[in-house]
C-alpha atoms as a PDB file:
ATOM      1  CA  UNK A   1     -11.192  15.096  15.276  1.00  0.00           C
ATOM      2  CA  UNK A   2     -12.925  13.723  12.343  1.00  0.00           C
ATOM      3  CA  UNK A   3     -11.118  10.128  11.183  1.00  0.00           C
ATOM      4  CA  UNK A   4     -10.796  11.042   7.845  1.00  0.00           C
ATOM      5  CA  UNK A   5      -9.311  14.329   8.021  1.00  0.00           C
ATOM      6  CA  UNK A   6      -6.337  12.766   9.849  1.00  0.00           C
ATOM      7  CA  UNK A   7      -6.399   9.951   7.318  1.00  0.00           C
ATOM      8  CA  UNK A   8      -5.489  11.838   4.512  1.00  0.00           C
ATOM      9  CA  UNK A   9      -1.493  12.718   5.273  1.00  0.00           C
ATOM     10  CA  UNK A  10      -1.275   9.050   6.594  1.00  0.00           C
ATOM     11  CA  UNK A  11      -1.997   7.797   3.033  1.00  0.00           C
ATOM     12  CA  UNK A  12      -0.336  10.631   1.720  1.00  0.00           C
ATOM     13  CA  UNK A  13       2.948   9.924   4.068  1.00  0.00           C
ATOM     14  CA  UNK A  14       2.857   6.001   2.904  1.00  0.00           C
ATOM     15  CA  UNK A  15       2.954   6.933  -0.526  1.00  0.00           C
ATOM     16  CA  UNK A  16       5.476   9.696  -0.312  1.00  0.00           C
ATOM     17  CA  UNK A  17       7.912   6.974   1.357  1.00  0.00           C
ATOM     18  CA  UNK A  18       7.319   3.932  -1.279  1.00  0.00           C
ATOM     19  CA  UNK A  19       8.278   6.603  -4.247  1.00  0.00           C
ATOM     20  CA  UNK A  20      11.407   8.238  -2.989  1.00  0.00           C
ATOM     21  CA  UNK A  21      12.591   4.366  -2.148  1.00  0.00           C
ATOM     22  CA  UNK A  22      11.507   3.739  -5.972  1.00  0.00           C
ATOM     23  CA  UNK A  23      13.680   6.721  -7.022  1.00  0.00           C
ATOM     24  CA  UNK A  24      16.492   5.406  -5.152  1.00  0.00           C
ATOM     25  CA  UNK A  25      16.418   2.157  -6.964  1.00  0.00           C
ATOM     26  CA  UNK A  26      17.006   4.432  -9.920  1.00  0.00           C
ATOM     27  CA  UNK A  27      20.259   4.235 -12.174  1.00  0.00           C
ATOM     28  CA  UNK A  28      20.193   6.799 -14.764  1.00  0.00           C
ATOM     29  CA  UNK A  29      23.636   6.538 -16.434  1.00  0.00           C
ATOM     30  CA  UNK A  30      21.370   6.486 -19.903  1.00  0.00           C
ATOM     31  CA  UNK A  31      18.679   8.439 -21.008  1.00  0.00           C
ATOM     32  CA  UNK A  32      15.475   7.184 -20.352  1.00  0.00           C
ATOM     33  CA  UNK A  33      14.061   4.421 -22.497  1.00  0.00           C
ATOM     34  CA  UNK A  34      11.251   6.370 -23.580  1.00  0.00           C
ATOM     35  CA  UNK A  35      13.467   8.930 -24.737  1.00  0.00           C
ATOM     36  CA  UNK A  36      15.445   6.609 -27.027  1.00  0.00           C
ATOM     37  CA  UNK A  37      12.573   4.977 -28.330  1.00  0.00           C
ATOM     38  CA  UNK A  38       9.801   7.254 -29.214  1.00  0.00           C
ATOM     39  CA  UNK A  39       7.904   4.832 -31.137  1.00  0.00           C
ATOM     40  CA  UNK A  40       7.234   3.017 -27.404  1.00  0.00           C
ATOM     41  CA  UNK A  41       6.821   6.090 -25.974  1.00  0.00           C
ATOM     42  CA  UNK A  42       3.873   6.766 -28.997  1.00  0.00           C
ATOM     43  CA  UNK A  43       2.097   3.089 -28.244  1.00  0.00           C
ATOM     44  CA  UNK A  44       2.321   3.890 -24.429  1.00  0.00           C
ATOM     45  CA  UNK A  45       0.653   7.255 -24.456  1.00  0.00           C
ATOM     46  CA  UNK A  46      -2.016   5.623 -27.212  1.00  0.00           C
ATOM     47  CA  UNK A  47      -2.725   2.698 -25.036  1.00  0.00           C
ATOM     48  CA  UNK A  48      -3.127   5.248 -22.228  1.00  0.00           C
ATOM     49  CA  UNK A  49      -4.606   8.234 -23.044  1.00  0.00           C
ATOM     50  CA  UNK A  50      -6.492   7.417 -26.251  1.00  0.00           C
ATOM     51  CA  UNK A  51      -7.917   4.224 -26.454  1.00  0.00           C
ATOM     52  CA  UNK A  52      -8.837   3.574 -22.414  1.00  0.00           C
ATOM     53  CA  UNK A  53     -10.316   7.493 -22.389  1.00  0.00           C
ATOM     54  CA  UNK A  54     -12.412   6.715 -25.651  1.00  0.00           C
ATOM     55  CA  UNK A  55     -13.153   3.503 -24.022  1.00  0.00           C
ATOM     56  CA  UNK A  56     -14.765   4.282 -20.624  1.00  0.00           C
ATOM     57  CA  UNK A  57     -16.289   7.305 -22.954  1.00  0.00           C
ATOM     58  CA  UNK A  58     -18.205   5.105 -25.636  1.00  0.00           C
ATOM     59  CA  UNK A  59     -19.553   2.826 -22.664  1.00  0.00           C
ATOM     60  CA  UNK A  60     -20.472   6.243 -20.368  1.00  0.00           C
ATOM     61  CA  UNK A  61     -22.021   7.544 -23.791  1.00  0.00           C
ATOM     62  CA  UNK A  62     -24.240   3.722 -24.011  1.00  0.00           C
ATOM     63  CA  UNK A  63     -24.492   2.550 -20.769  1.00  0.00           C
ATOM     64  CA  UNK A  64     -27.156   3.673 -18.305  1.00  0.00           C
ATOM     65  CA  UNK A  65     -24.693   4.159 -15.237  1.00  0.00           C
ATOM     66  CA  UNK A  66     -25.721   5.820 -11.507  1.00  0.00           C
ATOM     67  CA  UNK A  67     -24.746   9.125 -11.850  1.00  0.00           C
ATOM     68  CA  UNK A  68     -21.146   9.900 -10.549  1.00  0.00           C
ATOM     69  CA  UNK A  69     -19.960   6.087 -12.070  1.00  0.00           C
ATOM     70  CA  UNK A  70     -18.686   7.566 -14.973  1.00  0.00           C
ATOM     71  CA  UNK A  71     -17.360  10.788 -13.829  1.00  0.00           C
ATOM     72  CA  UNK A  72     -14.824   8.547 -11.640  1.00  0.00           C
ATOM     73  CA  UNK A  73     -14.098   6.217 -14.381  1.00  0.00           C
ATOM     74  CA  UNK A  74     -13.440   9.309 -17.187  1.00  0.00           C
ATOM     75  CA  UNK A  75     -11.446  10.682 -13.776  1.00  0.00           C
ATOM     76  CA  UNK A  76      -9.387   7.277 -13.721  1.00  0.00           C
ATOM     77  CA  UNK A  77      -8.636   7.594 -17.613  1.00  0.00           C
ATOM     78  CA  UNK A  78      -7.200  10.775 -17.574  1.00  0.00           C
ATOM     79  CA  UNK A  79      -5.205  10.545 -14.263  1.00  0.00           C
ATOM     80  CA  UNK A  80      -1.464   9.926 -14.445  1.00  0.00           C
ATOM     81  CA  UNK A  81       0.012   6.392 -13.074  1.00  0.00           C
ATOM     82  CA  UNK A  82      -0.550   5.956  -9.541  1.00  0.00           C
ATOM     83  CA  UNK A  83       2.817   6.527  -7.581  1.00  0.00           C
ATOM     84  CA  UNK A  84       3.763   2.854  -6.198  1.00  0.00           C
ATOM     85  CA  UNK A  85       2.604   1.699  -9.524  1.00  0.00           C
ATOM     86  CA  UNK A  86       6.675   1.199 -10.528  1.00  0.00           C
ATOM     87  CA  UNK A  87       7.032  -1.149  -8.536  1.00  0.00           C
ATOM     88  CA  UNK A  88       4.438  -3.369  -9.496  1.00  0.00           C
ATOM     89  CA  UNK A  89       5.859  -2.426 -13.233  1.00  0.00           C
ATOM     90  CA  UNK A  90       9.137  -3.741 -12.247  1.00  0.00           C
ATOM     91  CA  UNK A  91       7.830  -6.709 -11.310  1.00  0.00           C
ATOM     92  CA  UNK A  92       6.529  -7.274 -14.228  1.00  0.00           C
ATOM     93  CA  UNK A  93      10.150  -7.644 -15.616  1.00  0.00           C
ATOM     94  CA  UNK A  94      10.576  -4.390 -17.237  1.00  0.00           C
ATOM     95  CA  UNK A  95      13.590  -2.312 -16.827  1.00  0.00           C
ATOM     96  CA  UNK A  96      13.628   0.542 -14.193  1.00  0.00           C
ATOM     97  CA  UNK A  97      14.285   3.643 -17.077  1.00  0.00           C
ATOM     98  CA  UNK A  98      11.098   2.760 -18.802  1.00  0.00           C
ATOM     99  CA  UNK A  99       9.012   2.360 -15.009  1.00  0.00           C
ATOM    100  CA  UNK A 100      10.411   5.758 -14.244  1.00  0.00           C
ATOM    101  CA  UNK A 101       9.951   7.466 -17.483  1.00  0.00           C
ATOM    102  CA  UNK A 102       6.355   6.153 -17.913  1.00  0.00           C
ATOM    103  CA  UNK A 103       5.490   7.369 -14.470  1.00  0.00           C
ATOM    104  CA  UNK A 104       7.139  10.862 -15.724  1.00  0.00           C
ATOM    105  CA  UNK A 105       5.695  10.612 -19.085  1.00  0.00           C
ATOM    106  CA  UNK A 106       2.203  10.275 -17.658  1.00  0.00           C
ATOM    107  CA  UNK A 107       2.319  12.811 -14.910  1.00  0.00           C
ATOM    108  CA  UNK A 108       3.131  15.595 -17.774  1.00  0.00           C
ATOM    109  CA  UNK A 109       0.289  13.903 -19.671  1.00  0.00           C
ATOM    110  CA  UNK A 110      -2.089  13.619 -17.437  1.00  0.00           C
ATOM    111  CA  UNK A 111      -1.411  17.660 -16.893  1.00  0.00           C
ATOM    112  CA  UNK A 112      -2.697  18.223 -20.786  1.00  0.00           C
ATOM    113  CA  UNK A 113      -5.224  15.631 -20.738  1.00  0.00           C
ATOM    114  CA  UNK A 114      -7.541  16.469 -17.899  1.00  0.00           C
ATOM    115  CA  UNK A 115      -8.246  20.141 -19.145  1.00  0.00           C
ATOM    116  CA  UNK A 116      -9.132  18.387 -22.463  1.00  0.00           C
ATOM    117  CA  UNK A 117     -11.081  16.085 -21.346  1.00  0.00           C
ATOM    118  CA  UNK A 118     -13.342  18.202 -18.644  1.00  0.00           C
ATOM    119  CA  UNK A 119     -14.420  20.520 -22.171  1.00  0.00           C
ATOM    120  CA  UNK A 120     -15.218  17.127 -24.182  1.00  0.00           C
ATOM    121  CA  UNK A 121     -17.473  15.906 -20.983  1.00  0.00           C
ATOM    122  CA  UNK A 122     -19.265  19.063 -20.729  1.00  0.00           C
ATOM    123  CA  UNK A 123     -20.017  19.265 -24.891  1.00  0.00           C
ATOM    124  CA  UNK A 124     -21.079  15.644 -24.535  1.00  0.00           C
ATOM    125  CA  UNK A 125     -22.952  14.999 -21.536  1.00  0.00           C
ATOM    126  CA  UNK A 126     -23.799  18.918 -20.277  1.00  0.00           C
ATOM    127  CA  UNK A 127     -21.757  18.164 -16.838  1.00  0.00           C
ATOM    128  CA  UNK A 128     -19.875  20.654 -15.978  1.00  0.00           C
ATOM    129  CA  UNK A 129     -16.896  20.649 -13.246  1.00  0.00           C
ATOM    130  CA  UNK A 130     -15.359  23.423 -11.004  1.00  0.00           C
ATOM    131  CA  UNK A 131     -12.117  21.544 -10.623  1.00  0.00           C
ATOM    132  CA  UNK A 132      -9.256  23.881  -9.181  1.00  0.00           C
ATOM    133  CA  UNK A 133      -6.515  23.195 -11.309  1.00  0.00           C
ATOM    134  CA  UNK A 134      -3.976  23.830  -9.070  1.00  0.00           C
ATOM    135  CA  UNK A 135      -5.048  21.681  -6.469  1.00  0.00           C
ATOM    136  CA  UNK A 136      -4.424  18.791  -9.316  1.00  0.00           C
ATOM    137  CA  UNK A 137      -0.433  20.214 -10.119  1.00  0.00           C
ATOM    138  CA  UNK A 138      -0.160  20.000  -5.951  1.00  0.00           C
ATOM    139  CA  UNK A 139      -1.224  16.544  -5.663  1.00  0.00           C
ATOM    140  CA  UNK A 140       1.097  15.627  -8.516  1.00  0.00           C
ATOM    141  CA  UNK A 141       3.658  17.048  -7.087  1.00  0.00           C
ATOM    142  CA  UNK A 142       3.292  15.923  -3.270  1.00  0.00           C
ATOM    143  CA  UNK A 143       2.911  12.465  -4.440  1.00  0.00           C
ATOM    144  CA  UNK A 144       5.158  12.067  -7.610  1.00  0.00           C
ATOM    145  CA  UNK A 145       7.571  14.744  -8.219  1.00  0.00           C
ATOM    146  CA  UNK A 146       8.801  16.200  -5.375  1.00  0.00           C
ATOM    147  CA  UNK A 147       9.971  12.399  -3.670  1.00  0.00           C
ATOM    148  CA  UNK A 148      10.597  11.107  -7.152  1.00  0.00           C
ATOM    149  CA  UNK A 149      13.611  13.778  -7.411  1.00  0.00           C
ATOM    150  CA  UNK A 150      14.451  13.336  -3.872  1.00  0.00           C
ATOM    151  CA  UNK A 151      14.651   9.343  -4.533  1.00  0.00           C
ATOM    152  CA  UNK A 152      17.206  10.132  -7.664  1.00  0.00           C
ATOM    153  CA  UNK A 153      19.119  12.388  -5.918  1.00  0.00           C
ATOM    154  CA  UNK A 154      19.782  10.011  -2.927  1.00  0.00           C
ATOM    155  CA  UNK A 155      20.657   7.306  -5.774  1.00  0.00           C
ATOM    156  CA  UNK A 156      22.896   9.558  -7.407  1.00  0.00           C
ATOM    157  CA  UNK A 157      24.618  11.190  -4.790  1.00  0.00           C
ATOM    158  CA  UNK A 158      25.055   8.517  -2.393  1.00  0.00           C
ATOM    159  CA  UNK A 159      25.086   5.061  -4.655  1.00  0.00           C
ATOM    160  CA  UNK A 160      26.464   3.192  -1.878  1.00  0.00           C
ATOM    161  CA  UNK A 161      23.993   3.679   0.794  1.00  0.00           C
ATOM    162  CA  UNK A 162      21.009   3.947  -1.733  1.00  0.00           C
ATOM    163  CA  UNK A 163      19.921   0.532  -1.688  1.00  0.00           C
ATOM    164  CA  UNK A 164      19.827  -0.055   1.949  1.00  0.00           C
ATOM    165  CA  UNK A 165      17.886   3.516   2.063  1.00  0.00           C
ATOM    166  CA  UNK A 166      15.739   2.258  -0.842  1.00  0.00           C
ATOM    167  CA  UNK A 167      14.433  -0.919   1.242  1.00  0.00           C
ATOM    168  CA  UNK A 168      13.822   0.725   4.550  1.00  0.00           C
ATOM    169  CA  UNK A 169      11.895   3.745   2.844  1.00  0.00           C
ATOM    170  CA  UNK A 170       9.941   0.980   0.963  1.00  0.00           C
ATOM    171  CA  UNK A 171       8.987  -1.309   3.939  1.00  0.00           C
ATOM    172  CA  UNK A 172       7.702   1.827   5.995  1.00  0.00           C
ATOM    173  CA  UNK A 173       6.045   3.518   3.077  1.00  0.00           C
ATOM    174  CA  UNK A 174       4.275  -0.792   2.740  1.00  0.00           C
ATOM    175  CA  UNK A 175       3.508  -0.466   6.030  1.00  0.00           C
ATOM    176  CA  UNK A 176       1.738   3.121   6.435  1.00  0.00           C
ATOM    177  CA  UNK A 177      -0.056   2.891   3.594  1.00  0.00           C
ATOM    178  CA  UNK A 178      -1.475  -0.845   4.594  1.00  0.00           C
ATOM    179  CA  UNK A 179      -2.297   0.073   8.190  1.00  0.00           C
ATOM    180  CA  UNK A 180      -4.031   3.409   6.346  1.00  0.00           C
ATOM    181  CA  UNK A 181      -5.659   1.460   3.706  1.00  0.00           C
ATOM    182  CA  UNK A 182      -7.331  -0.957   6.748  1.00  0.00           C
ATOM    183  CA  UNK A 183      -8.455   2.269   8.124  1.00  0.00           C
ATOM    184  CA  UNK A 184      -9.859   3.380   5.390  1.00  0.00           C
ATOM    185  CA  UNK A 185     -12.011   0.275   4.136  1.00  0.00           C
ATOM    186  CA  UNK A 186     -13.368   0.446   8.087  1.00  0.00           C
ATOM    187  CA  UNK A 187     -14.176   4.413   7.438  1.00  0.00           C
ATOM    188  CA  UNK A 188     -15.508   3.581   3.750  1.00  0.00           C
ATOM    189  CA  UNK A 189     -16.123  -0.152   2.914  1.00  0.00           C
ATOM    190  CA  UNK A 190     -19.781   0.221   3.674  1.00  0.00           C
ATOM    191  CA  UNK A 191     -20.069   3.012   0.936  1.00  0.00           C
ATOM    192  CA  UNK A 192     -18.473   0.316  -1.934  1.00  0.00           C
ATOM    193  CA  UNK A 193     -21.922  -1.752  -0.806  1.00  0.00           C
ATOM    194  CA  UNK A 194     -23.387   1.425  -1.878  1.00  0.00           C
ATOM    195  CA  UNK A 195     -22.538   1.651  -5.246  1.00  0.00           C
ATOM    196  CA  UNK A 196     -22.793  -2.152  -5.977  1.00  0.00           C
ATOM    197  CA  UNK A 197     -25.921  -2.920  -8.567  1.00  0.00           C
ATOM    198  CA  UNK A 198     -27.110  -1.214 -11.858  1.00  0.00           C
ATOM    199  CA  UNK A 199     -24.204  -2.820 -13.521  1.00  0.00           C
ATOM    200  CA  UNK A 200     -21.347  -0.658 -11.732  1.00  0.00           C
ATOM    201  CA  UNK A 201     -19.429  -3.641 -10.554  1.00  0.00           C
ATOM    202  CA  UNK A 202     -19.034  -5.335 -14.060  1.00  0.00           C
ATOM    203  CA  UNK A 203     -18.558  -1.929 -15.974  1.00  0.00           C
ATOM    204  CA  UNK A 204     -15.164  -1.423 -13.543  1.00  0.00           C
ATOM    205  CA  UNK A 205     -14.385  -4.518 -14.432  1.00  0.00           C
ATOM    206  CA  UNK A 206     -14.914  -4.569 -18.124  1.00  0.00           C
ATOM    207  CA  UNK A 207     -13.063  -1.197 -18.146  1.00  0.00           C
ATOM    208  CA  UNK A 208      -9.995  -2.478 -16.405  1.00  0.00           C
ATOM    209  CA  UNK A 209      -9.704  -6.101 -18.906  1.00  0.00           C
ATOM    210  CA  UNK A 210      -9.990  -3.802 -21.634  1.00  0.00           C
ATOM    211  CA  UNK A 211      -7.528  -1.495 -20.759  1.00  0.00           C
ATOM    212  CA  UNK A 212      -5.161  -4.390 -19.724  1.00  0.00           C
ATOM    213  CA  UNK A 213      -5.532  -5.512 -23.470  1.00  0.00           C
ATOM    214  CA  UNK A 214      -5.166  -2.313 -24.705  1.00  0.00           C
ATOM    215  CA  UNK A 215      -1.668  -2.372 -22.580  1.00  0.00           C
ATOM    216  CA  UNK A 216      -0.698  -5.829 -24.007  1.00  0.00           C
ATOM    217  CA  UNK A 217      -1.664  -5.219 -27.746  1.00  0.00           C
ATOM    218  CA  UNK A 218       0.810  -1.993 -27.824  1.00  0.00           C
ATOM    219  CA  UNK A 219       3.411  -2.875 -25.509  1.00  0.00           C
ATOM    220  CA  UNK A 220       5.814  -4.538 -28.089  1.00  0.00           C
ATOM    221  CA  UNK A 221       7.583  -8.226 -28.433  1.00  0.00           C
ATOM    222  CA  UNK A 222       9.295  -7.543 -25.167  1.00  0.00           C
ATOM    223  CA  UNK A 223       6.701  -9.167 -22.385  1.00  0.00           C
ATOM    224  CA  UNK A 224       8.138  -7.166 -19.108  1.00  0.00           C
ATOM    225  CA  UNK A 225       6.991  -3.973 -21.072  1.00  0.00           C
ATOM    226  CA  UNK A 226       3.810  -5.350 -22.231  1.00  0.00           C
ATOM    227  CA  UNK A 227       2.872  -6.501 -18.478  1.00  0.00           C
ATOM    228  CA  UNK A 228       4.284  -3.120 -17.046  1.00  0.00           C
ATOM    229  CA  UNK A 229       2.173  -0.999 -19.938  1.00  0.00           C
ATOM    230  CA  UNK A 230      -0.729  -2.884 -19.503  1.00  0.00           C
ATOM    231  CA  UNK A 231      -1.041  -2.202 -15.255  1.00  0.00           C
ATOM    232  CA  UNK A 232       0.195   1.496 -15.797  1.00  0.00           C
ATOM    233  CA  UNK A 233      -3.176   1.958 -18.469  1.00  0.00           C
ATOM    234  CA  UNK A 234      -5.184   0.892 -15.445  1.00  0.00           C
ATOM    235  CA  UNK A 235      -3.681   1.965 -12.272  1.00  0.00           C
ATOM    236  CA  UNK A 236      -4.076   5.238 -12.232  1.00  0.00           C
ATOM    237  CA  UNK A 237      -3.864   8.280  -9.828  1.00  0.00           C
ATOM    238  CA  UNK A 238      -7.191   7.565  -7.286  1.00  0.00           C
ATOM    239  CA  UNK A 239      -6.884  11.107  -5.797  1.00  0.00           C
ATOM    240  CA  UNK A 240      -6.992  12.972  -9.551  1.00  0.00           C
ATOM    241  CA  UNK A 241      -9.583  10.902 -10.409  1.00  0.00           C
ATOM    242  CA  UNK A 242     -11.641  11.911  -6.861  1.00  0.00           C
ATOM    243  CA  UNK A 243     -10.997  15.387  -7.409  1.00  0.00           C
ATOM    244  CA  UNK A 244     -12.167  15.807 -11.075  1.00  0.00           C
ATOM    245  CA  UNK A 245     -15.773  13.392 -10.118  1.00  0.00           C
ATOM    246  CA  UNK A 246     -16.279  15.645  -6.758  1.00  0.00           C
ATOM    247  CA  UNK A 247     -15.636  18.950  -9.427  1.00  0.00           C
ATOM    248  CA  UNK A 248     -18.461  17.508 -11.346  1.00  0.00           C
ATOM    249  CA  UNK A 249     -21.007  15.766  -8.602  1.00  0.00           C
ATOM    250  CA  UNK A 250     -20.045  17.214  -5.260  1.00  0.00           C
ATOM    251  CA  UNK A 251     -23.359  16.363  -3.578  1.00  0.00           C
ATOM    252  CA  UNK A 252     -22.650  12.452  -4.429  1.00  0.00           C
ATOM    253  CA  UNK A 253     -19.568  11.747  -2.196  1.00  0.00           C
ATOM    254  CA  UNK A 254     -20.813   8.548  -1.191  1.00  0.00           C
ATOM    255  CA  UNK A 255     -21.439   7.245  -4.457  1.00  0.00           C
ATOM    256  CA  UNK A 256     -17.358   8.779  -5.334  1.00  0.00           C
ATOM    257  CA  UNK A 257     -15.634   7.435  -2.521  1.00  0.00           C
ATOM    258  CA  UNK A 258     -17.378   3.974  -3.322  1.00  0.00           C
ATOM    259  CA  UNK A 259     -16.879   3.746  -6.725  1.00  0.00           C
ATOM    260  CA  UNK A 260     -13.033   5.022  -6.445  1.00  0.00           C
ATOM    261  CA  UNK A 261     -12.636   2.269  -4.096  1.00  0.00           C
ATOM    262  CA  UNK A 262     -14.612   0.054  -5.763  1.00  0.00           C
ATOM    263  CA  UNK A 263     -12.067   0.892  -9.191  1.00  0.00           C
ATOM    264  CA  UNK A 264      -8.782   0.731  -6.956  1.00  0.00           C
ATOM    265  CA  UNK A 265      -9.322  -2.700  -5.500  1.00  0.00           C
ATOM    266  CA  UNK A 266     -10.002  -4.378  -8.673  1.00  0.00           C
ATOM    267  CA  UNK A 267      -7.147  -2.180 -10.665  1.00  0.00           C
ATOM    268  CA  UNK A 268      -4.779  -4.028  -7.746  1.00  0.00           C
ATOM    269  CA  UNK A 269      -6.013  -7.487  -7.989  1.00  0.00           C
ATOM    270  CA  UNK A 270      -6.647  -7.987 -11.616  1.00  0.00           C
ATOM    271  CA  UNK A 271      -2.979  -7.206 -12.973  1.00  0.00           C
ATOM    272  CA  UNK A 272      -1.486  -9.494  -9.942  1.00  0.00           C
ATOM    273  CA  UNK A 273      -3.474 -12.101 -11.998  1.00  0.00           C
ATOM    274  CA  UNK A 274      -2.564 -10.768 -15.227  1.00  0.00           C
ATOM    275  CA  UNK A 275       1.008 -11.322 -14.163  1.00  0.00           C
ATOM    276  CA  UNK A 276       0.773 -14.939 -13.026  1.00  0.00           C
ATOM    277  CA  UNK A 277      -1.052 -15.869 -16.173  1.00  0.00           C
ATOM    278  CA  UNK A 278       2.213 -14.525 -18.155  1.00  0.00           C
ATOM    279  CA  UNK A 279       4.634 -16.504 -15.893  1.00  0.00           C
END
């Protein structure tokens, strides 16, 4: 049985368990933040899905990258907030109703974006993508939706066992997705070696400090929002953004997987760092 094809539901499992435990953490007596203050909810969705798309656009337009670099970087720009994301954004000292709601806000987003975006690439640039839209909407929902709600409903309907729920769903969804994400550098590190040279290593990079700034400029006076804007602009979906590169280049896997790796393990280290430079 190939390795990676039983990979896949691993991951998929891990993640599924860290997001209902997020959504049991949730109390909703309000509305969401977002909801109450649409001028935050305006400066989120322009930090995230109008300057770091134009961003990673003007350098794809100037840059001379290996082909396939900037299909998974335009795939990262457009892709909603990756799942355990909140609670990274939590740590950052924002409240839970504006962690959730982003991660909402940017799933429904991400939904309008993408099509957008794949008619703007192929006007620009002549690449054209055979992306199945509905495999995108069952990804979303696998990995964001469907345990989001069931995480809420546990919170809401059973308040008193929620927490201790919360924390074992959390450690085992830590746990699956670290033993899978060992597994996976073992399948797939060699392809990051790959795509290192021609300037692909510092473009990710440049692209992520950017849209870390971007996140801090328009997150407001309050700093937990600021910090928990400014990871969400970067940390984006890596299966969305996989799926609309391999739509576009599906004879350059390699060069994908490496570069989507490449993009996820500096997306996780560099806010960890932005976050002990603002304590």
């Amino acid at each position: 049985m190939d390795p990676a094809a039983v990979l896949k539901p691993v991951l998929l499992l891990g993640v599924v368990l860290m997001v209902v435990g997020i959504g049991a953490r949730v109390r909703l007596e309000d509305p969401l933040l977002l909801l109450r203050r649409p001028a935050l909810t305006l400066r989120s969705l322009l930090a995230m899905y109008v300057l770091f798309p134009s961003l990673v656009l003007l350098l794809i337009w100037l840059l001379p990258l290996r082909q396939g670099v900037g299909a998974v970087l335009l795939g990262f720009a457009v892709s909603p907030v990756l799942p355990p994301w909140a609670k990274k954004g939590s740590a950052f000292g924002a409240k839970m109703d504006y962690v959730i709601g982003l991660e909402l806000l940017s799933t429904a987003v991400s939904l309008l974006v993408v099509p957008l975006m794949i008619v703007m690439v192929e006007r620009l640039f002549g690449v054209a993508t055979d992306l199945d839209p509905r495999a995108m909407l069952l990804v979303l929902l696998a990995t964001v939706v469907l345990p989001l709600g069931l995480g809420i409903g546990i919170s809401r309907f059973f308040p008193r066992t929620a927490p201790r729920l919360a924390a074992i769903f959390d450690r085992l969804g830590s746990v699956v997705l670290l033993l899978g994400a060992v597994v996976l550098l073992g399948l797939h590190g060699p392809k990051m070696l790959t795509v290192i040279g021609e300037g692909t290593v510092l473009i990710i990079l440049l692209v992520i400090v950017l849209g870390l700034l971007f996140g801090e400029l328009l997150g407001g006076p309050d700093r937990g929002i600021r910090g928990a804007l400014a990871s969400a602009t970067v940390s984006r979906h890596p299966a969305i953004a996989l799926l609309l590169a391999s739509g576009a280049f599906p004879q350059l896997q390699p060069t994908l997987i490496g570069t989507v790796l490449l993009y996820l393990l500096a997306s996780l280290l560099l806010p960890v760092l932005l976050m002990r430079w603002l304590k």
